[in-house]
Each structure stands twice: as structure tokens, then as C-alpha cells.
PDB file of N, CA and C in Angstrom:
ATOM      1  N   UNK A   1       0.856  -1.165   0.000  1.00  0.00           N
ATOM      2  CA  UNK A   1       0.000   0.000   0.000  1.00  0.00           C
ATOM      3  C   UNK A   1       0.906   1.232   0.000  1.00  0.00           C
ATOM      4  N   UNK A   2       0.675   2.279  -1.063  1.00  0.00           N
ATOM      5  CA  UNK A   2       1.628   3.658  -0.921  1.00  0.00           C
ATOM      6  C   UNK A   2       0.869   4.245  -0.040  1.00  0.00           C
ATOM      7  N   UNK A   3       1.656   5.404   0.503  1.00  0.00           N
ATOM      8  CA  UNK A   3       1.082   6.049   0.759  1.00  0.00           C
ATOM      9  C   UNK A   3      -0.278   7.215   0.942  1.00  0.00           C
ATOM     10  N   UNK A   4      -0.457   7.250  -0.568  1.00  0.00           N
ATOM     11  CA  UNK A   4      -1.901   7.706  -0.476  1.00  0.00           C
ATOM     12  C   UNK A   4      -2.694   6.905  -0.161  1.00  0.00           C
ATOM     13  N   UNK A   5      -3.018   5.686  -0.772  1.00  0.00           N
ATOM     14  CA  UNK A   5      -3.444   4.808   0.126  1.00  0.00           C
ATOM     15  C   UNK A   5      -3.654   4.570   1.421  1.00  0.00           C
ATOM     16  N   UNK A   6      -2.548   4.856   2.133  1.00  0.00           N
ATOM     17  CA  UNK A   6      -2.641   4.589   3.617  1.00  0.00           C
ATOM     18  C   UNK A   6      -3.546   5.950   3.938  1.00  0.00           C
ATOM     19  N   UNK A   7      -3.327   7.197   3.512  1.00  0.00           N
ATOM     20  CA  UNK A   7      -3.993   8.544   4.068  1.00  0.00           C
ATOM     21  C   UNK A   7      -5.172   8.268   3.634  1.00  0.00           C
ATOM     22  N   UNK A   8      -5.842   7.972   2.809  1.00  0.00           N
ATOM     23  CA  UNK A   8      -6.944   7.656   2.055  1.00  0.00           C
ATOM     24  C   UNK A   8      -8.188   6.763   3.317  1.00  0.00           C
ATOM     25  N   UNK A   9      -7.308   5.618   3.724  1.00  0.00           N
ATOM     26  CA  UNK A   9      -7.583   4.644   4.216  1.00  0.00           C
ATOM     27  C   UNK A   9      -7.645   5.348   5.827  1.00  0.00           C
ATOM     28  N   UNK A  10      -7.298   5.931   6.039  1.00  0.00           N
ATOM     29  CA  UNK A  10      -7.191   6.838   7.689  1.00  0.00           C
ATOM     30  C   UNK A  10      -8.199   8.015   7.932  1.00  0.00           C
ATOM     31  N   UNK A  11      -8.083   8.467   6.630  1.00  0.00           N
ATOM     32  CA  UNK A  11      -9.244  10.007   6.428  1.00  0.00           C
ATOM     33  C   UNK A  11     -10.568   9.278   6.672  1.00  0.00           C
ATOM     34  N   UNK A  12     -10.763   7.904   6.002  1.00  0.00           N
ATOM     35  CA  UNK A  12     -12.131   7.085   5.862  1.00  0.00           C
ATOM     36  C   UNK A  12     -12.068   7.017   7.470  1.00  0.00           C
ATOM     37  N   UNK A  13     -11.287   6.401   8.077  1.00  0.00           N
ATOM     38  CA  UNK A  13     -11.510   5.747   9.598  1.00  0.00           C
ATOM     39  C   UNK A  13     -11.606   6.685  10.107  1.00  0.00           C
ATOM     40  N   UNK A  14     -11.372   8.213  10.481  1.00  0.00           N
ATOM     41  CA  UNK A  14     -11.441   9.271  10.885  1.00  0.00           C
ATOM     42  C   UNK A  14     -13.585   9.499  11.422  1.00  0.00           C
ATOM     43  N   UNK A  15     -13.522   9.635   9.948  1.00  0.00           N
ATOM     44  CA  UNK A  15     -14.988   9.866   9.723  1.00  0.00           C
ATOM     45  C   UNK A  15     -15.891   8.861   9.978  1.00  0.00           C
ATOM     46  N   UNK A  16     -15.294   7.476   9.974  1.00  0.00           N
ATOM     47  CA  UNK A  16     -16.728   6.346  10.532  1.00  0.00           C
ATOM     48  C   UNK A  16     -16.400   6.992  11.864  1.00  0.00           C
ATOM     49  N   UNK A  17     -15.492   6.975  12.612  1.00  0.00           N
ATOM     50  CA  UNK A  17     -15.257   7.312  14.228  1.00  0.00           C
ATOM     51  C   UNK A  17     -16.413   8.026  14.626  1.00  0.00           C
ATOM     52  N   UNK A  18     -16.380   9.271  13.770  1.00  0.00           N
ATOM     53  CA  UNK A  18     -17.007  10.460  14.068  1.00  0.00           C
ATOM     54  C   UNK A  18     -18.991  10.175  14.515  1.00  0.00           C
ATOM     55  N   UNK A  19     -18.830   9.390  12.871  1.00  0.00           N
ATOM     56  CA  UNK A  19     -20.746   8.430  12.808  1.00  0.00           C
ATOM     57  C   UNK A  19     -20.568   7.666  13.851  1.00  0.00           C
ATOM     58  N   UNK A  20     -19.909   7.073  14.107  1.00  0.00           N
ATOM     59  CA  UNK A  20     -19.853   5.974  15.644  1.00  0.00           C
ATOM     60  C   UNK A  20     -20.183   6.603  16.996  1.00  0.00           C
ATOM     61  N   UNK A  21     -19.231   7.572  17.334  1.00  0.00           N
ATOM     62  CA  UNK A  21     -19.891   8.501  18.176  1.00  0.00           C
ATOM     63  C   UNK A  21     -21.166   9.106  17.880  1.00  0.00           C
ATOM     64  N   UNK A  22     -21.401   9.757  16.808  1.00  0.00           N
ATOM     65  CA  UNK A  22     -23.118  10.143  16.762  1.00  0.00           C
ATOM     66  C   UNK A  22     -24.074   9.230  16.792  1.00  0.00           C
ATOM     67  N   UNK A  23     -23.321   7.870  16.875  1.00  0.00           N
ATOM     68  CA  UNK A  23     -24.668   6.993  16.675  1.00  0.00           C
ATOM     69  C   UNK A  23     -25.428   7.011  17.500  1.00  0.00           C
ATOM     70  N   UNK A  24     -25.556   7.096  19.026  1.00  0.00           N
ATOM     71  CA  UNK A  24     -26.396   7.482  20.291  1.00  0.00           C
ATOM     72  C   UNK A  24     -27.418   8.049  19.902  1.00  0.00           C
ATOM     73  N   UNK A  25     -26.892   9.455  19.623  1.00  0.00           N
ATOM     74  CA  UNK A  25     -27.585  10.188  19.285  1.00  0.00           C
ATOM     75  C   UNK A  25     -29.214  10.018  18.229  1.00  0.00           C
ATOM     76  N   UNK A  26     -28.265   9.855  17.270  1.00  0.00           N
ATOM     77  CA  UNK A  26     -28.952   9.499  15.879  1.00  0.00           C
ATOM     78  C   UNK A  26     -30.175   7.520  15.718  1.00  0.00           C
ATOM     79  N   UNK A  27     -29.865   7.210  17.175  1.00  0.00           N
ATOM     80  CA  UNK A  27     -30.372   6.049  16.959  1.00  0.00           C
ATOM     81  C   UNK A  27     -31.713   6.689  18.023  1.00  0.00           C
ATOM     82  N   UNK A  28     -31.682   7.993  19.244  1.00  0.00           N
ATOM     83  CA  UNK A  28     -32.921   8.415  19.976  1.00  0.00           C
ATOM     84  C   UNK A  28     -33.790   8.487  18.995  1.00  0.00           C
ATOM     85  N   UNK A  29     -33.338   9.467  17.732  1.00  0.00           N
ATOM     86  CA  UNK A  29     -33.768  10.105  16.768  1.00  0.00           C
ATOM     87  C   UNK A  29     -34.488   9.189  15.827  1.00  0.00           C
ATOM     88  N   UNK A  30     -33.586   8.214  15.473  1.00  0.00           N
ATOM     89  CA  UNK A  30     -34.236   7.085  14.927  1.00  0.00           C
ATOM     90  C   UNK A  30     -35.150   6.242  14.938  1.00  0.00           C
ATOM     91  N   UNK A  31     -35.160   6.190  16.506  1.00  0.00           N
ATOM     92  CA  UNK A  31     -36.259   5.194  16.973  1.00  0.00           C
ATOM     93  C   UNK A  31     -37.690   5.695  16.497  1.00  0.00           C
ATOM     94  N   UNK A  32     -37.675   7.394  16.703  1.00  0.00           N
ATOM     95  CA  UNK A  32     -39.126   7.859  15.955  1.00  0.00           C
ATOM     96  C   UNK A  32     -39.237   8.230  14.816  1.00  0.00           C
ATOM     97  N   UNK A  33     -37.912   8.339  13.600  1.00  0.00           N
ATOM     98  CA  UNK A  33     -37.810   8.358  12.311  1.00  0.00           C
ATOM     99  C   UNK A  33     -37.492   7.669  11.732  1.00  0.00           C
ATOM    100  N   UNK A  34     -36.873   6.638  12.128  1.00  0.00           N
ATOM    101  CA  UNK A  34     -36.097   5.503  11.042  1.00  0.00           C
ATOM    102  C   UNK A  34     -34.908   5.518  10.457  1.00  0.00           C
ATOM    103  N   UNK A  35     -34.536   7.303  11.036  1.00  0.00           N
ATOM    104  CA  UNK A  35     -33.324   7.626   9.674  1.00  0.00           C
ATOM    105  C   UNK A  35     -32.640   8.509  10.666  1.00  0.00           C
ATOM    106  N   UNK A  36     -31.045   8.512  10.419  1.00  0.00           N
ATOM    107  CA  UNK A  36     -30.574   8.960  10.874  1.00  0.00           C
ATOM    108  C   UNK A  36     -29.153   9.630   9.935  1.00  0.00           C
ATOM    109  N   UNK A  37     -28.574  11.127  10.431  1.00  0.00           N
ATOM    110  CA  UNK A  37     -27.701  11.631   9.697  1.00  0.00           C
ATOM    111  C   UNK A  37     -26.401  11.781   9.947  1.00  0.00           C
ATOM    112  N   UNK A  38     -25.788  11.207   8.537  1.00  0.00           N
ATOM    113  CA  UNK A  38     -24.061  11.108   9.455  1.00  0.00           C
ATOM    114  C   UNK A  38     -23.310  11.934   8.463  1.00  0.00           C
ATOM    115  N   UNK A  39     -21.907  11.622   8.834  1.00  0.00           N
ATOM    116  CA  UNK A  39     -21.216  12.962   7.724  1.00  0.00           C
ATOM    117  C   UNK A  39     -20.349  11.515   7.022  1.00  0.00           C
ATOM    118  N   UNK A  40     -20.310  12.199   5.840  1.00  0.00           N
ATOM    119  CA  UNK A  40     -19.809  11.336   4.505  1.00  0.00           C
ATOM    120  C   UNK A  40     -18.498  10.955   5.491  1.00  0.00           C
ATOM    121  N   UNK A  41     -18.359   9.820   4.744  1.00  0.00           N
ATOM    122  CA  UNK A  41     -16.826   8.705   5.037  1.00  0.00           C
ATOM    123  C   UNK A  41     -16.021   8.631   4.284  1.00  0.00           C
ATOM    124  N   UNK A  42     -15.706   9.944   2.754  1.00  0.00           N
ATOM    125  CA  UNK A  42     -14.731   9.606   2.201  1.00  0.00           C
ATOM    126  C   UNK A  42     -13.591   9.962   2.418  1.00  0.00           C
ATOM    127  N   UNK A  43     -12.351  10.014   1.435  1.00  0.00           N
ATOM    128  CA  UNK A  43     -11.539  10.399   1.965  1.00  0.00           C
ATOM    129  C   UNK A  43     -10.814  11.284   1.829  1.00  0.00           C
ATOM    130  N   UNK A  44     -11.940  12.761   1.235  1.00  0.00           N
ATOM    131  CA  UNK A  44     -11.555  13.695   1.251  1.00  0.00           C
ATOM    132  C   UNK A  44     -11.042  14.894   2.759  1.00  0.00           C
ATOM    133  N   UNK A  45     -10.178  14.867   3.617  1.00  0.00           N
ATOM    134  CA  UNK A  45     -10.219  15.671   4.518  1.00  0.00           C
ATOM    135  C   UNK A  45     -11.685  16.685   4.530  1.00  0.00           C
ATOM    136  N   UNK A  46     -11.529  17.335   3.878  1.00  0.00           N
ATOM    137  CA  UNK A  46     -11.835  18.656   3.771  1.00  0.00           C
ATOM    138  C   UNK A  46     -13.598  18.364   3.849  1.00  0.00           C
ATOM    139  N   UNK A  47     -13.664  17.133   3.080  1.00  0.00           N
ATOM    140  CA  UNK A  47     -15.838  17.313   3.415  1.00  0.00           C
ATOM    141  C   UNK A  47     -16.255  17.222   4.379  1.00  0.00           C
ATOM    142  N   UNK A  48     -17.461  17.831   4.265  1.00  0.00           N
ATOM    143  CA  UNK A  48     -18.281  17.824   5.479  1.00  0.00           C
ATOM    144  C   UNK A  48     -20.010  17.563   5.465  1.00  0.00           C
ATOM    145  N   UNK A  49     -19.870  16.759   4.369  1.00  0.00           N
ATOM    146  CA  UNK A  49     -21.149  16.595   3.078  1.00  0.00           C
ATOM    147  C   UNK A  49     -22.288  15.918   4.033  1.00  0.00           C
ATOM    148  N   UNK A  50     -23.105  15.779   4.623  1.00  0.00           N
ATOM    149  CA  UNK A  50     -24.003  14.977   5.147  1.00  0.00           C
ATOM    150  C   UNK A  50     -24.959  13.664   4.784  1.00  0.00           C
ATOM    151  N   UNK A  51     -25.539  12.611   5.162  1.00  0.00           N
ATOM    152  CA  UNK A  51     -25.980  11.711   4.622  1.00  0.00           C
ATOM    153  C   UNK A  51     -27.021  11.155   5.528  1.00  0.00           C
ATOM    154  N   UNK A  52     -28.289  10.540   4.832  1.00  0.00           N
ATOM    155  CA  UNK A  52     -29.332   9.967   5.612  1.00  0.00           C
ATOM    156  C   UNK A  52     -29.602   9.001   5.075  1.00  0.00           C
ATOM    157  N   UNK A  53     -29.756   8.025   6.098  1.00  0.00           N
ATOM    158  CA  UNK A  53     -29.726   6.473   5.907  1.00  0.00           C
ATOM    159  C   UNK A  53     -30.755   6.247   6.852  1.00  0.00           C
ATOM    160  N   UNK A  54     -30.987   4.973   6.608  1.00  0.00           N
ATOM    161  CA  UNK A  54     -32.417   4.116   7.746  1.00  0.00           C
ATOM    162  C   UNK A  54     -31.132   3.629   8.641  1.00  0.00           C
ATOM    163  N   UNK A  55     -31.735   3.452   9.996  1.00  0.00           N
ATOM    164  CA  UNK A  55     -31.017   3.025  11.047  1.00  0.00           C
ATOM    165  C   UNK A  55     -30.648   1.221  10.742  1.00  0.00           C
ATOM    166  N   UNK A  56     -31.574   0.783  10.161  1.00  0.00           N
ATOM    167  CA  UNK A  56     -30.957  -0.332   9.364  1.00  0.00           C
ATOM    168  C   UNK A  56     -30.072  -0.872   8.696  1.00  0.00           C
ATOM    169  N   UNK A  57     -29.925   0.277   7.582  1.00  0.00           N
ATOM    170  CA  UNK A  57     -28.858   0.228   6.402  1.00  0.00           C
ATOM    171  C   UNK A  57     -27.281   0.590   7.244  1.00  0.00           C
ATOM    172  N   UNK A  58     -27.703   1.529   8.496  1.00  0.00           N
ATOM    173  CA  UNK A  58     -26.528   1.977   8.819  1.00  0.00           C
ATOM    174  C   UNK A  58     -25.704   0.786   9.687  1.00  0.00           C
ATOM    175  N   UNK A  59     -26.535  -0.063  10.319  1.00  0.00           N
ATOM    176  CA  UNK A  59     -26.512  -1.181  11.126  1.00  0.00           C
ATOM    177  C   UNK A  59     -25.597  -2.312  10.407  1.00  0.00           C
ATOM    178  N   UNK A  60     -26.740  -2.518   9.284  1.00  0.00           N
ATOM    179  CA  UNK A  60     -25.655  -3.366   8.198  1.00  0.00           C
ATOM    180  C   UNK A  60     -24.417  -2.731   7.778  1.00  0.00           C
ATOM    181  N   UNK A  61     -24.757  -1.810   7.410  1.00  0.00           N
ATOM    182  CA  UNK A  61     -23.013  -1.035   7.234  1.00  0.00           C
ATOM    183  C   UNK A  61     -21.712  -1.241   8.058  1.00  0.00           C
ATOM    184  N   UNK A  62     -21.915  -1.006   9.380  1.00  0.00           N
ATOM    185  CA  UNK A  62     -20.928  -1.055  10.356  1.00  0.00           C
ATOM    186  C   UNK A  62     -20.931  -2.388  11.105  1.00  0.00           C
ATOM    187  N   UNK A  63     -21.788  -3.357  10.036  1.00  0.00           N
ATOM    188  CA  UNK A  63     -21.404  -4.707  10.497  1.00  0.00           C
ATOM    189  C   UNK A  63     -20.168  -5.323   9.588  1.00  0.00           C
ATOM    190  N   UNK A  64     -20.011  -4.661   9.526  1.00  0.00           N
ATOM    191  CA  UNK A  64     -18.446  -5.306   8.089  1.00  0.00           C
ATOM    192  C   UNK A  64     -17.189  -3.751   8.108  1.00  0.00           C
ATOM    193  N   UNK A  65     -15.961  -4.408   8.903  1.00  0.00           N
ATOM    194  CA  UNK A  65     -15.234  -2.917   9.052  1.00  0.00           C
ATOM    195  C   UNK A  65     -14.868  -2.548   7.854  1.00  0.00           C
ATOM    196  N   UNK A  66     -14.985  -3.317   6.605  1.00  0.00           N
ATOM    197  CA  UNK A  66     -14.324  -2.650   5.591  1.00  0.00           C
ATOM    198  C   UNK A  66     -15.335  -1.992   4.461  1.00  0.00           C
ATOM    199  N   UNK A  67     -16.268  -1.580   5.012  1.00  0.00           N
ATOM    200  CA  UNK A  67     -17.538  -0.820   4.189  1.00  0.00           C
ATOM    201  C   UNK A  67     -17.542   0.830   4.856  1.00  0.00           C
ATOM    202  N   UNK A  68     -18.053   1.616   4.350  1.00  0.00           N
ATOM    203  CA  UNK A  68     -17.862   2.993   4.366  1.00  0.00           C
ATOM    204  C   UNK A  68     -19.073   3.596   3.705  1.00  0.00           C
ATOM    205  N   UNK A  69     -19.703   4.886   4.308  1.00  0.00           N
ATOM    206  CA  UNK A  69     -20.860   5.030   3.340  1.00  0.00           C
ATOM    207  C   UNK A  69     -20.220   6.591   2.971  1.00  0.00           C
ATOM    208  N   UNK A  70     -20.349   7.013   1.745  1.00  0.00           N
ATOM    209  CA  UNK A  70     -20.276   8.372   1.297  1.00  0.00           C
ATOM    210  C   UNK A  70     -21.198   8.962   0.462  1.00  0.00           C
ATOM    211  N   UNK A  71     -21.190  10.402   0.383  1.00  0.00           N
ATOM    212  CA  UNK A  71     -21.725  10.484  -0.798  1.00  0.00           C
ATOM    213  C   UNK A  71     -21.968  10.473  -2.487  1.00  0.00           C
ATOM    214  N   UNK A  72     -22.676  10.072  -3.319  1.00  0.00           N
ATOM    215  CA  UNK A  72     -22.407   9.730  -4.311  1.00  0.00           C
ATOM    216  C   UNK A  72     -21.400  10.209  -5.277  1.00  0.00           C
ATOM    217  N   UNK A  73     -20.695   9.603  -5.895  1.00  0.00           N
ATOM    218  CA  UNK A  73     -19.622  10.798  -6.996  1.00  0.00           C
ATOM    219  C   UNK A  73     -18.186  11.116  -5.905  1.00  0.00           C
ATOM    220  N   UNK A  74     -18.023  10.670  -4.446  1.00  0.00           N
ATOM    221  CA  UNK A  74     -16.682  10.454  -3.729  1.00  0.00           C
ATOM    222  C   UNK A  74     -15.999   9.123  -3.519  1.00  0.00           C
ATOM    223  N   UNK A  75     -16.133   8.156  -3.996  1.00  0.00           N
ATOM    224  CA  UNK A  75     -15.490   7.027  -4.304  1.00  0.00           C
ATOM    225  C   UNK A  75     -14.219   7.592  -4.894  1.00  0.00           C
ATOM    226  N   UNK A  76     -13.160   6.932  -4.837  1.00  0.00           N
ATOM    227  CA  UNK A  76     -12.029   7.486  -4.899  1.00  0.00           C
ATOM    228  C   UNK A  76     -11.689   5.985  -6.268  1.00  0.00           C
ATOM    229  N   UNK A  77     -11.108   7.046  -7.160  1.00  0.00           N
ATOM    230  CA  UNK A  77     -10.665   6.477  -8.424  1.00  0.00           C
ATOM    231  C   UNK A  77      -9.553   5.840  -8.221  1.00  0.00           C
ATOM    232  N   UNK A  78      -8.914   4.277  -7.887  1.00  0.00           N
ATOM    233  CA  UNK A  78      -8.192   3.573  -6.916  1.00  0.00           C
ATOM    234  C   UNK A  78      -8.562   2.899  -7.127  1.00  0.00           C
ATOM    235  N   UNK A  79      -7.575   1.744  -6.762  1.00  0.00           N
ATOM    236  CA  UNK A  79      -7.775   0.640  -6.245  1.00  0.00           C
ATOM    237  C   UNK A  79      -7.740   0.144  -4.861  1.00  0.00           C
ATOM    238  N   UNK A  80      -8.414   1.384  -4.210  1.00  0.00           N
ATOM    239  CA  UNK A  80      -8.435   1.105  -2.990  1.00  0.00           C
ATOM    240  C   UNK A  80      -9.967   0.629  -2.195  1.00  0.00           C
ATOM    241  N   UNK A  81     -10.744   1.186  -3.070  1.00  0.00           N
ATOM    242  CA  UNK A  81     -12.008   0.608  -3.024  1.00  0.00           C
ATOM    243  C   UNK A  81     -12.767   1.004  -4.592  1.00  0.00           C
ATOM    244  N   UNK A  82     -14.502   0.191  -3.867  1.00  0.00           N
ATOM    245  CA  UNK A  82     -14.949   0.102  -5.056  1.00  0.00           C
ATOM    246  C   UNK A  82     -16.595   0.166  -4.734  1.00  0.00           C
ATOM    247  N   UNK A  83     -17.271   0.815  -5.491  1.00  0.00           N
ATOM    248  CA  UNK A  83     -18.676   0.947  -5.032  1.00  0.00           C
ATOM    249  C   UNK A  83     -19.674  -0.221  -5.095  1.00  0.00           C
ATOM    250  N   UNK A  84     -20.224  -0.482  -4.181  1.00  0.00           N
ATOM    251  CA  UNK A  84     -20.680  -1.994  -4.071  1.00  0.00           C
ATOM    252  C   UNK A  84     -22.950  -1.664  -3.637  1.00  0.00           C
ATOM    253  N   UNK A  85     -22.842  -0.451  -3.087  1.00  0.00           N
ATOM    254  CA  UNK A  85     -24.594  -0.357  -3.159  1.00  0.00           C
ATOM    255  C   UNK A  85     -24.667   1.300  -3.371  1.00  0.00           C
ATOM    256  N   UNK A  86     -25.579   1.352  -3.829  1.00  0.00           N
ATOM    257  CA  UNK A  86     -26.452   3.015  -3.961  1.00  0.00           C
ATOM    258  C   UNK A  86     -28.045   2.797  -3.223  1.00  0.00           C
ATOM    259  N   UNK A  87     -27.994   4.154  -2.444  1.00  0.00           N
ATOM    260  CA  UNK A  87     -29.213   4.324  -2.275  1.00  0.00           C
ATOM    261  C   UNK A  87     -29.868   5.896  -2.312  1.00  0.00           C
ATOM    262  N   UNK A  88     -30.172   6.510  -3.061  1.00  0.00           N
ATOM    263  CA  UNK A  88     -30.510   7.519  -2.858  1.00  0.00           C
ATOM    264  C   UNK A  88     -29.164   8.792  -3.107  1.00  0.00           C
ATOM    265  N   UNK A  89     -29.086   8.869  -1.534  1.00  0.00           N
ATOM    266  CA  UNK A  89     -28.051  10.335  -1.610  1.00  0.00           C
ATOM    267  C   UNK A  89     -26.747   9.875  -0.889  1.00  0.00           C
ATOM    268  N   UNK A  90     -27.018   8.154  -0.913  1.00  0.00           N
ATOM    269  CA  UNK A  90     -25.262   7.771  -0.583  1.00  0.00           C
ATOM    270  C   UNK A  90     -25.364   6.624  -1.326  1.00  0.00           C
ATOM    271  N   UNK A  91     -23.424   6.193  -0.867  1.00  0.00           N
ATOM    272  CA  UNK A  91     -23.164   5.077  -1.515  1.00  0.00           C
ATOM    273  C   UNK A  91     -22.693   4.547  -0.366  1.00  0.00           C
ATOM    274  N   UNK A  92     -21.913   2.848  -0.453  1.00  0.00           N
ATOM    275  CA  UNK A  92     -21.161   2.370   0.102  1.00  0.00           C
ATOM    276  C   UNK A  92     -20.389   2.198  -0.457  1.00  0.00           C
ATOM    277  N   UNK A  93     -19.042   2.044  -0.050  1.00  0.00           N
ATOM    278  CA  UNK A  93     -17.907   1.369  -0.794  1.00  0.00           C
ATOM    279  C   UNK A  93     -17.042   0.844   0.053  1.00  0.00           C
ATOM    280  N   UNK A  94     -16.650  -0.467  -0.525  1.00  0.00           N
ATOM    281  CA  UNK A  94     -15.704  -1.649   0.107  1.00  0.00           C
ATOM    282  C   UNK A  94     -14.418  -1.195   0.074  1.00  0.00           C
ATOM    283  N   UNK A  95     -13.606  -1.624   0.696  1.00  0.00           N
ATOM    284  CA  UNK A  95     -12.022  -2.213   1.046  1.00  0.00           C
ATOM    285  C   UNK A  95     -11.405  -2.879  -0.098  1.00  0.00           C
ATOM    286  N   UNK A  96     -11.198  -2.909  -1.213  1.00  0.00           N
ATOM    287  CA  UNK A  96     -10.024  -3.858  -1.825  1.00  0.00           C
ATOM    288  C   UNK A  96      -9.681  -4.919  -0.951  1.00  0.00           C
ATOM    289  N   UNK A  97      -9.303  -6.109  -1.098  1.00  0.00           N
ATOM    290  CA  UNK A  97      -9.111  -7.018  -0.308  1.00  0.00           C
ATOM    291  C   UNK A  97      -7.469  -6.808  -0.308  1.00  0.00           C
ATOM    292  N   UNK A  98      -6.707  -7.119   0.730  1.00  0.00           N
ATOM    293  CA  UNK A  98      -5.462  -6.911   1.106  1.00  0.00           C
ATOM    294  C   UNK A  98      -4.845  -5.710   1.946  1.00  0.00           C
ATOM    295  N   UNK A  99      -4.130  -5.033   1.719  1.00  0.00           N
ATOM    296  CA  UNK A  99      -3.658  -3.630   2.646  1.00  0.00           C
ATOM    297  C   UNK A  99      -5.140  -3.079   3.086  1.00  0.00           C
ATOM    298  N   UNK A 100      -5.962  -2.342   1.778  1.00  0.00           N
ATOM    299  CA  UNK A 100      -6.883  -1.404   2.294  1.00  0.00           C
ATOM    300  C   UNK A 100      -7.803  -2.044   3.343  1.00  0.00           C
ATOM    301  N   UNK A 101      -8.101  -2.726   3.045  1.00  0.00           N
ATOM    302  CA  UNK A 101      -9.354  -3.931   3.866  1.00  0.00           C
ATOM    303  C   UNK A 101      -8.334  -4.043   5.219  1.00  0.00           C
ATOM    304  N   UNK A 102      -7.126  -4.270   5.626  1.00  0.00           N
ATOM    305  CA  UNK A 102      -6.527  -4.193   6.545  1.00  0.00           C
ATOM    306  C   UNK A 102      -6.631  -3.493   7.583  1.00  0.00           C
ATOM    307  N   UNK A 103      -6.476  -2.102   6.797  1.00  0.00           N
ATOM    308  CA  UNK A 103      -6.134  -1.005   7.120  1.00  0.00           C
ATOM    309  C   UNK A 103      -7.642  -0.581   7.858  1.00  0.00           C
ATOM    310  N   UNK A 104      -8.508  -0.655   7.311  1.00  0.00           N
ATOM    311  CA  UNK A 104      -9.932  -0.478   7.669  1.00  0.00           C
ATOM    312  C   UNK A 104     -10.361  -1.554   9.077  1.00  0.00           C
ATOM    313  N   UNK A 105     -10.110  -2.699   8.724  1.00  0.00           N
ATOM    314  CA  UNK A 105     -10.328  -3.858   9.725  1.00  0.00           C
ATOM    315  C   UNK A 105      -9.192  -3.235  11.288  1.00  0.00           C
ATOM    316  N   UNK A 106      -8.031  -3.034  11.279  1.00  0.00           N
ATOM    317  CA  UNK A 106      -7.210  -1.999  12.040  1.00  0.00           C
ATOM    318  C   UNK A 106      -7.910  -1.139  12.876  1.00  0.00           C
ATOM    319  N   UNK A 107      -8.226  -0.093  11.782  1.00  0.00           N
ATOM    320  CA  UNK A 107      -9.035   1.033  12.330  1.00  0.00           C
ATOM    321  C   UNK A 107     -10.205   1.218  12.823  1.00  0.00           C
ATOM    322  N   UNK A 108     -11.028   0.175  12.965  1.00  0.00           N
ATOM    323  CA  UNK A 108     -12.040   0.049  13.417  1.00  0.00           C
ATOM    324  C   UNK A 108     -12.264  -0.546  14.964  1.00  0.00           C
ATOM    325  N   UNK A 109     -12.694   0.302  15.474  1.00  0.00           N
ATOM    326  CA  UNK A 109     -12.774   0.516  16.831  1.00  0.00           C
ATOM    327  C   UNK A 109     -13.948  -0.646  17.607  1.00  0.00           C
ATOM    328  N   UNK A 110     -14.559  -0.677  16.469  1.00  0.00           N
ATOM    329  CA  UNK A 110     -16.010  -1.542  17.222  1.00  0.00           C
ATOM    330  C   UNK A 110     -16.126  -3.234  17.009  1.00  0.00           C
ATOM    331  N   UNK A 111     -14.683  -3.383  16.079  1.00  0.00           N
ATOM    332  CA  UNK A 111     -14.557  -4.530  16.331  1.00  0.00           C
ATOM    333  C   UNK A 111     -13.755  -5.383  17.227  1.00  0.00           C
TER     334      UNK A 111
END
């Protein structure tokens, strides 16, 4: 894995952290909406793009450390991942299997 890669792969773990901590929150919220809002997971530093998902989808999401949800059109042109579902006003995208998937499985706190 080069280096962008690795920053790539850290900026992502940065930002699930962030949805992990809001999840409390966003799951009170949920319980009487269904949906809850997190900030994109790509791996642009600099966004701050927002996203709404069913407390479901988000559930399944952060049952696999090497999935990430962003918004559509931030998938990173790489082989570091690859877009695997759409729904609406996000995506998910996987880990590459090897370093990145590592690197993600690593960084993930909740496993």
C-alpha cells in the first residue's frame, strides 16, 4: 500500500469514528424516524457533506469494518475501493481485499 493509500484509508476511519460517536444520538432520533444523519466517510479531509440512511442500512453497514458510506460521486478512483450499493443520496464502498481492507479492519474501533 503507498502512501496515499494509507492517508486515504485513515481520512475514511477518521470519519466512521465520528458516525460511531453520533450513533447514540442518531439512533434516539431514529427510533421515531427511522433515519438517521451522518457525515460522509470519504476520503476527502476537507468534506463535510451529510448523509441519511435508515437506522438499518446503517446497522448493516458497520457490520463489516471494511464498508464505508459516502456520498455519491466520492469514491475514490483507486484501487483502494470500489462501489458496491447506492441508495438515494449515498453510496457504500468496500475495502479492496489486502492492505486497504486491513487497514480499515485496524481502524475500526467496534470490532
Amino acid at each position: 500500500m503507498d502512501e496515499t493509500e494509507r492517508r486515504i484509508g485513515l481520512n475514511e476511519a477518521v470519519f466512521r469514528e465520528v458516525n460511531e460517536r453520533l450513533q447514540g444520538i442518531n439512533e434516539a432520533f431514529g427510533e421515531v424516524t427511522d433515519r438517521i444523519e451522518l457525515v460522509c466517510e470519504c476520503a476527502d479531509p476537507e468534506c463535510v457533506e451529510r448523509i441519511t440512511m435508515t437506522v438499518s442500512d446503517y446497522q448493516r453497514l458497520r457490520a463489516e469494518s471494511d464498508l464505508f458510506v459516502i456520498r455519491p460521486g466520492h469514491a475514490v478512483p483507486t484501487d483502494v475501493e470500489s462501489v458496491v450499493e447506492s441508495g438515494g443520496d449515498w453510496e457504500i464502498v468496500r475495502k479492496r481485499p489486502g492492505a486497504p481492507a486491513r487497514l480499515a479492519e485496524a481502524t475500526d474501533r467496534s470490532s
